[in-house]
N, C-alpha and C. Protein backbone atom coordinates (compact mmCIF):
# COMPACT_ATOMS: atom_id res chain seq x y z
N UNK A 1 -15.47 -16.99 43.68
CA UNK A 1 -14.43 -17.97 43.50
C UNK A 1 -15.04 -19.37 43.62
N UNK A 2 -14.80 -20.00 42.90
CA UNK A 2 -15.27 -21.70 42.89
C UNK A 2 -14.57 -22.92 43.30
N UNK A 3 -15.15 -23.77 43.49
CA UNK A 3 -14.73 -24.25 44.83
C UNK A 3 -13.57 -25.32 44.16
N UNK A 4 -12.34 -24.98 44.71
CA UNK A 4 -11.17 -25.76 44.04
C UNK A 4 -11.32 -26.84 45.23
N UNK A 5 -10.98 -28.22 44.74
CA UNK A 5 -10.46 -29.36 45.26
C UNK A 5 -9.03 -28.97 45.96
N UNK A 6 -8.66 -29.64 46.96
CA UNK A 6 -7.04 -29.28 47.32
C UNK A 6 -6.46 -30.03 46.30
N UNK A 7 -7.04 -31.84 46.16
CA UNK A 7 -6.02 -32.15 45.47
C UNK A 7 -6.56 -32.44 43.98
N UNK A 8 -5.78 -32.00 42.68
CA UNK A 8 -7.11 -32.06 41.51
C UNK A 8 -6.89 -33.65 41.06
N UNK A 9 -7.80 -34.13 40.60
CA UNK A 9 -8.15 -35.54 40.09
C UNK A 9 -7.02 -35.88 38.73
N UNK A 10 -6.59 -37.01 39.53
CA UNK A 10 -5.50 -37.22 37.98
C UNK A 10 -5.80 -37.76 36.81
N UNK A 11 -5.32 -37.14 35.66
CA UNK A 11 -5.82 -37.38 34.26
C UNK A 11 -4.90 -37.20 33.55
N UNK A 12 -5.37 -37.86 32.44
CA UNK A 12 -4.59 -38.16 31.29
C UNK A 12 -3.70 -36.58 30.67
N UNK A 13 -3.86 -35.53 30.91
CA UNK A 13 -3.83 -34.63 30.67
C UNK A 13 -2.29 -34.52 31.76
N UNK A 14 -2.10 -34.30 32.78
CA UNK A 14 -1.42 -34.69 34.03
C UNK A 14 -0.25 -35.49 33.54
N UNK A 15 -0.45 -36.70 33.86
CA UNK A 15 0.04 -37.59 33.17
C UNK A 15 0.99 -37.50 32.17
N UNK A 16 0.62 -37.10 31.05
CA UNK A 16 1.09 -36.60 29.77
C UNK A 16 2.08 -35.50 29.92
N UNK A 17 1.25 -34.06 31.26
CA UNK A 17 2.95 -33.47 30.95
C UNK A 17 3.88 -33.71 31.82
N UNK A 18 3.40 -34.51 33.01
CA UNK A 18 4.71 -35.39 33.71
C UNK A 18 6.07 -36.36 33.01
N UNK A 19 5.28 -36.86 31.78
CA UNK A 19 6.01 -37.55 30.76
C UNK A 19 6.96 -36.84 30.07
N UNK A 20 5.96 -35.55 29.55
CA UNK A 20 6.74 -34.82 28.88
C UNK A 20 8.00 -33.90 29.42
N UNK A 21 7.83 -33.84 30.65
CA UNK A 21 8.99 -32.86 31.82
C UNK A 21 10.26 -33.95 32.08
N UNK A 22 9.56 -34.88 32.04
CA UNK A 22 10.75 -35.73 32.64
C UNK A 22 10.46 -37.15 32.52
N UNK A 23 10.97 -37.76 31.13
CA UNK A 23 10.70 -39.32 30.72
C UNK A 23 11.70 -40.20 31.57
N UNK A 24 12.63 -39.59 31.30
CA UNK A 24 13.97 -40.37 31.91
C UNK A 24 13.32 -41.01 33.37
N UNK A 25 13.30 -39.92 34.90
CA UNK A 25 12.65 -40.62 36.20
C UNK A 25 11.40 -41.08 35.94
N UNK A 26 10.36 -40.29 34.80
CA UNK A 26 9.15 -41.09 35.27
C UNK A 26 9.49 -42.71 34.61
N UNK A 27 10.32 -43.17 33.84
CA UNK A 27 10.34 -44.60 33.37
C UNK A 27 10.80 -45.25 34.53
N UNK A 28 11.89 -44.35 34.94
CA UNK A 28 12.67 -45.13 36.41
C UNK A 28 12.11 -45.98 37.42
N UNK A 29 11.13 -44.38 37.28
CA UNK A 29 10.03 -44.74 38.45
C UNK A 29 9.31 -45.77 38.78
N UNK A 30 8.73 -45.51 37.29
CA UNK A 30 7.92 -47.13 36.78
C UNK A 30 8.22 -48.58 37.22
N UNK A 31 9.44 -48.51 36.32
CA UNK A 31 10.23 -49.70 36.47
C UNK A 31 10.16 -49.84 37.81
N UNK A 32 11.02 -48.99 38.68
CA UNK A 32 11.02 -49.20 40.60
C UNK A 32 10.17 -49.96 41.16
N UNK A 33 8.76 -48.94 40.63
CA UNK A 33 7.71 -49.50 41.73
C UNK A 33 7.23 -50.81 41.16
N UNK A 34 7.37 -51.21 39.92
CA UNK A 34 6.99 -52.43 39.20
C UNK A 34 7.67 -53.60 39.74
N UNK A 35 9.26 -53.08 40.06
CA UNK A 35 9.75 -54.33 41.12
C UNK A 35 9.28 -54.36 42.36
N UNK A 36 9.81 -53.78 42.87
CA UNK A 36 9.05 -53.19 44.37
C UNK A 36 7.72 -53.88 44.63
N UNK A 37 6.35 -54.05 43.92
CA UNK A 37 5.46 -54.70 44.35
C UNK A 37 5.39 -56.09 43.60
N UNK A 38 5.98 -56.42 42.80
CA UNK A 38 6.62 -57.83 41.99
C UNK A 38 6.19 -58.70 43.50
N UNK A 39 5.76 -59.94 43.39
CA UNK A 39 5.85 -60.85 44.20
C UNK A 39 6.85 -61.34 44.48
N UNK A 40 7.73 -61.56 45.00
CA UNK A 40 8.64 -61.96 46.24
C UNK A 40 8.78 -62.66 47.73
N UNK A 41 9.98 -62.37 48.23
CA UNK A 41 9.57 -62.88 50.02
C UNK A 41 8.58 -62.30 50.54
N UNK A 42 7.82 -61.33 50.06
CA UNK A 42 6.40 -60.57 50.50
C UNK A 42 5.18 -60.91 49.03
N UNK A 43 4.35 -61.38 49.68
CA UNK A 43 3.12 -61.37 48.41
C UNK A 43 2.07 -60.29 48.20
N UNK A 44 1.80 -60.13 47.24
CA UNK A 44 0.86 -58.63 46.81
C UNK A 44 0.56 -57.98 48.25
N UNK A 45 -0.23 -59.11 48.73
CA UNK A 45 -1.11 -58.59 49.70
C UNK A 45 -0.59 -58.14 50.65
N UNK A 46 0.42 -58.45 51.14
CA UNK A 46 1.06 -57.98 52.07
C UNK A 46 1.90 -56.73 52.20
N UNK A 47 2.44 -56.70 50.46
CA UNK A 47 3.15 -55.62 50.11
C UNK A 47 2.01 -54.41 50.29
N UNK A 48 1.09 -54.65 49.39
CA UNK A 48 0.10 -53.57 49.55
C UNK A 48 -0.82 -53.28 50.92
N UNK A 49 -0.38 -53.73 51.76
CA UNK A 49 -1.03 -52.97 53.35
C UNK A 49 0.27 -52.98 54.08
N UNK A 50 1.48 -52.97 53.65
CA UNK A 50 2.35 -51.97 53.95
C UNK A 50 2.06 -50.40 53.00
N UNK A 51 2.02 -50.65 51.87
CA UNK A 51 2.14 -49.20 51.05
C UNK A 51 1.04 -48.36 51.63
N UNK A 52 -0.05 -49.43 51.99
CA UNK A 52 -1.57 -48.35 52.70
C UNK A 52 -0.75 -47.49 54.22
N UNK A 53 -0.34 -48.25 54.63
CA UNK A 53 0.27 -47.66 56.47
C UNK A 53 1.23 -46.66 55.67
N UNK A 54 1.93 -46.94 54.92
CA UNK A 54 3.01 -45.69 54.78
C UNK A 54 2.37 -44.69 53.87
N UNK A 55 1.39 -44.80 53.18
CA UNK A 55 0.78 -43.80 52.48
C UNK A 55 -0.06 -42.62 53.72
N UNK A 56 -0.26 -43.79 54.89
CA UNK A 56 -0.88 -43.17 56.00
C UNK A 56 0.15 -42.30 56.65
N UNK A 57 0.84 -42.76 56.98
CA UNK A 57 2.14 -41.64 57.41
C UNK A 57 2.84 -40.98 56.43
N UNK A 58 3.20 -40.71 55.33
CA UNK A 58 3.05 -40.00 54.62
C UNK A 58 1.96 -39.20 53.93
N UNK A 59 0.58 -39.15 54.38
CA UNK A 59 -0.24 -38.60 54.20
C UNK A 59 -0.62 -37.98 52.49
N UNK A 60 -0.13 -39.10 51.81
CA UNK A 60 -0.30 -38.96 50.67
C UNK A 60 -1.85 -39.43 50.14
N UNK A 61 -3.07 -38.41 49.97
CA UNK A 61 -4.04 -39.18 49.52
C UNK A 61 -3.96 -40.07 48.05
N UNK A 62 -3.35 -39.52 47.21
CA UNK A 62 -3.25 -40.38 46.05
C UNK A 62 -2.88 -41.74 46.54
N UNK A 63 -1.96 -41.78 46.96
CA UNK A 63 -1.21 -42.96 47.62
C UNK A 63 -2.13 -44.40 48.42
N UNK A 64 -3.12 -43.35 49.33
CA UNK A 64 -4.43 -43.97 50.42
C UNK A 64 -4.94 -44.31 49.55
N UNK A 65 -5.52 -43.74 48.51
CA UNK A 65 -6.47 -44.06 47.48
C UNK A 65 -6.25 -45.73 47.08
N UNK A 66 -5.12 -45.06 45.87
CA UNK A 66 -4.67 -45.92 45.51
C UNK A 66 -4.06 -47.38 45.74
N UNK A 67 -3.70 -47.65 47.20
CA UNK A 67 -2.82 -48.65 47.57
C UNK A 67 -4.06 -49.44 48.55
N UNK A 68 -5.19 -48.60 48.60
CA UNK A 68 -5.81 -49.54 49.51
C UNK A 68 -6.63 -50.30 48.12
N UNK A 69 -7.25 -49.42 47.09
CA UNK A 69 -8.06 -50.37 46.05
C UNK A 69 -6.67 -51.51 45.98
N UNK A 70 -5.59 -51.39 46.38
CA UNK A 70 -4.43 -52.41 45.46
C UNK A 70 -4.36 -53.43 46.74
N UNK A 71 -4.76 -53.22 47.55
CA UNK A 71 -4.37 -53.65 48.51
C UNK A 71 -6.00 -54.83 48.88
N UNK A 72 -7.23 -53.94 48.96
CA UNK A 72 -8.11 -55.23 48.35
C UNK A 72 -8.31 -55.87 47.34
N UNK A 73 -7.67 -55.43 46.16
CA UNK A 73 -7.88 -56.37 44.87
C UNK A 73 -6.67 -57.33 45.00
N UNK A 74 -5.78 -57.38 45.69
CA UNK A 74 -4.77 -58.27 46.67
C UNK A 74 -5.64 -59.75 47.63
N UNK A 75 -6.96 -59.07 47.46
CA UNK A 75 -7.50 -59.80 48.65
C UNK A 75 -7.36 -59.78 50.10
N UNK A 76 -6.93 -58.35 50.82
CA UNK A 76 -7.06 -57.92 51.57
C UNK A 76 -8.27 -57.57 52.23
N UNK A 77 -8.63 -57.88 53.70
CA UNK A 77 -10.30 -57.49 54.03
C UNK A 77 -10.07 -55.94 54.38
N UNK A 78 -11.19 -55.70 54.81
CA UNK A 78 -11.58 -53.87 55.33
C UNK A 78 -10.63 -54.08 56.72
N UNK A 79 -10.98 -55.40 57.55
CA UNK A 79 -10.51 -55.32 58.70
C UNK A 79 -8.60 -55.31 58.80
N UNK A 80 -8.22 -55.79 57.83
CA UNK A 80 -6.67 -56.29 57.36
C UNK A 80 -6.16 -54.42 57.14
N UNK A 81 -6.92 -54.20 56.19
CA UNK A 81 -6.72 -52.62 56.14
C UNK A 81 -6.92 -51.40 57.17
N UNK A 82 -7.41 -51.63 57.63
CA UNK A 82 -7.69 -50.62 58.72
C UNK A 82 -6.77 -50.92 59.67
N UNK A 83 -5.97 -52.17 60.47
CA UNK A 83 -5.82 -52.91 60.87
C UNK A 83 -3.96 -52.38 60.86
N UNK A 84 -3.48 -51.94 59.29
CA UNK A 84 -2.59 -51.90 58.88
C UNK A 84 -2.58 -50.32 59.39
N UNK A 85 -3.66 -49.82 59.38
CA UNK A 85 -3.39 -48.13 59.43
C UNK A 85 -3.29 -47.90 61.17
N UNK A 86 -3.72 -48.61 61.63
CA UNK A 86 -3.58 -48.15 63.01
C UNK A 86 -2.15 -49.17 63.23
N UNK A 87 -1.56 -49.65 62.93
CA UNK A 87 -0.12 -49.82 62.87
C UNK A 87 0.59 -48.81 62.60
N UNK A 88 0.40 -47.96 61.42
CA UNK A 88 1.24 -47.37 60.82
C UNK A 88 0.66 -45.63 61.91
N UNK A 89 -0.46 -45.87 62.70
CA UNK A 89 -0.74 -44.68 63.62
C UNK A 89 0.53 -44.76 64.85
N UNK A 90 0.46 -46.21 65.20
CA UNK A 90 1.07 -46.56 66.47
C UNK A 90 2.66 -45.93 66.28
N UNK A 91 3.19 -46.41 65.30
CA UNK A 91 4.64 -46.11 64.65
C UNK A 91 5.03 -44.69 64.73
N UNK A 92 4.27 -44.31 64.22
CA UNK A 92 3.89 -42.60 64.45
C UNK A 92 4.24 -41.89 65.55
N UNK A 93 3.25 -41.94 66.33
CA UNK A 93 3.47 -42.06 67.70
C UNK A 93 4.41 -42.43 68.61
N UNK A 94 4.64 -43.70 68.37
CA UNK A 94 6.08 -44.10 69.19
C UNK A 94 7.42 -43.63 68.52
N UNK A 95 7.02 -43.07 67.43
CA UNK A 95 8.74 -42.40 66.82
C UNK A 95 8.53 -40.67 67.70
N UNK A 96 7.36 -40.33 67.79
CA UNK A 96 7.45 -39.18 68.63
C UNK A 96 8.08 -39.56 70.41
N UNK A 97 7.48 -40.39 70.60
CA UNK A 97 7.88 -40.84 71.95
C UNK A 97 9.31 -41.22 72.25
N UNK A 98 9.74 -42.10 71.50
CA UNK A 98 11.15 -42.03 71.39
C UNK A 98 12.17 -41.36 71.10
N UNK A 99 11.76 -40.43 70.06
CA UNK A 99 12.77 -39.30 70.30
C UNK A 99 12.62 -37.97 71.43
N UNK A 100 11.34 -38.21 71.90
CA UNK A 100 11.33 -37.19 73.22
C UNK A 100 12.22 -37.86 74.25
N UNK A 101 13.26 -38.47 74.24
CA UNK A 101 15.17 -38.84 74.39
C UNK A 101 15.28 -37.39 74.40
N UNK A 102 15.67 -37.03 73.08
CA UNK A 102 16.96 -35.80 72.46
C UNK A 102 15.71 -34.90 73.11
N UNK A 103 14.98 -34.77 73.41
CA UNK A 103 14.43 -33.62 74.29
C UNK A 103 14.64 -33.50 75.61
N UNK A 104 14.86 -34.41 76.09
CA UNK A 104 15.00 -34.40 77.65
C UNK A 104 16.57 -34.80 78.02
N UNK A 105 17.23 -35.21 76.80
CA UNK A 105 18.74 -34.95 76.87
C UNK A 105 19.07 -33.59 76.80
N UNK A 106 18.59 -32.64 75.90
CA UNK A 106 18.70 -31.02 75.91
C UNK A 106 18.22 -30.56 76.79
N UNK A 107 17.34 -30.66 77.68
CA UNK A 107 17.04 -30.55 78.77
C UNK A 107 17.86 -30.80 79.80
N UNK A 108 18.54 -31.93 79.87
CA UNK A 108 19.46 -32.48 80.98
C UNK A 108 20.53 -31.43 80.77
N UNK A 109 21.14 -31.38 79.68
CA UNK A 109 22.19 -30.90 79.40
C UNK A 109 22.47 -29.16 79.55
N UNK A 110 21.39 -28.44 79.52
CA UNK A 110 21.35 -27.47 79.70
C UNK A 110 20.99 -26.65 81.22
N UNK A 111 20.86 -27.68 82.43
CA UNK A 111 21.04 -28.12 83.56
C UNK A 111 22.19 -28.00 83.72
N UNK A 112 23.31 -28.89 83.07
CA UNK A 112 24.73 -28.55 82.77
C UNK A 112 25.27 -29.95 83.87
């Protein structure tokens, strides 16, 4: 057996039958994210080392890939980026911490 990638490399091939399954959301899509990183009350750069932290918690490598090249061709440094990911670690973390609440409320409660 030969050695499969987990995730396979995207290509034009890909692409093409994503289009072909479904034009309607993938235009949507387009359009979305085309506003979505549009300059605004947030500028490239900023937009794009948010998308890096949430690509990090969403653990999307396409996403990592992708949003950090977008995120230094933004003019973002290595340190700005990395910087953003251990933000988006911390968040992580403290959403576990905070809801260990409803754990120790079920706990309380089953105390009675």
């Amino acid at each position: 057996m030969a050695d499969t990638p987990m995730y396979p490399h995207l290509s034009a091939d890909i692409a093409k039958k994503r289009a072909e399954l479904a034009p309607e959301p993938l235009a949507a899509f387009k359009a979305f994210s085309k506003a979505v990183f549009a300059e605004g009350a947030l500028d490239a750069r900023t937009k794009q080392l948010i998308a890096v932290a949430v690509a990090h918690v969403t653990q999307c490598p396409y996403c990592i890939k992708g949003h950090t090249e977008g995120a230094a061709r933004a003019g973002a440094s290595e340190a700005q980026i990395m910087e953003a990911i251990w933000v988006a670690a911390e968040m992580r973390a403290g959403g576990a911490y905070a809801h260990s609440a409803l754990a120790l409320q079920t706990l309380a409660e089953r105390k009675g």
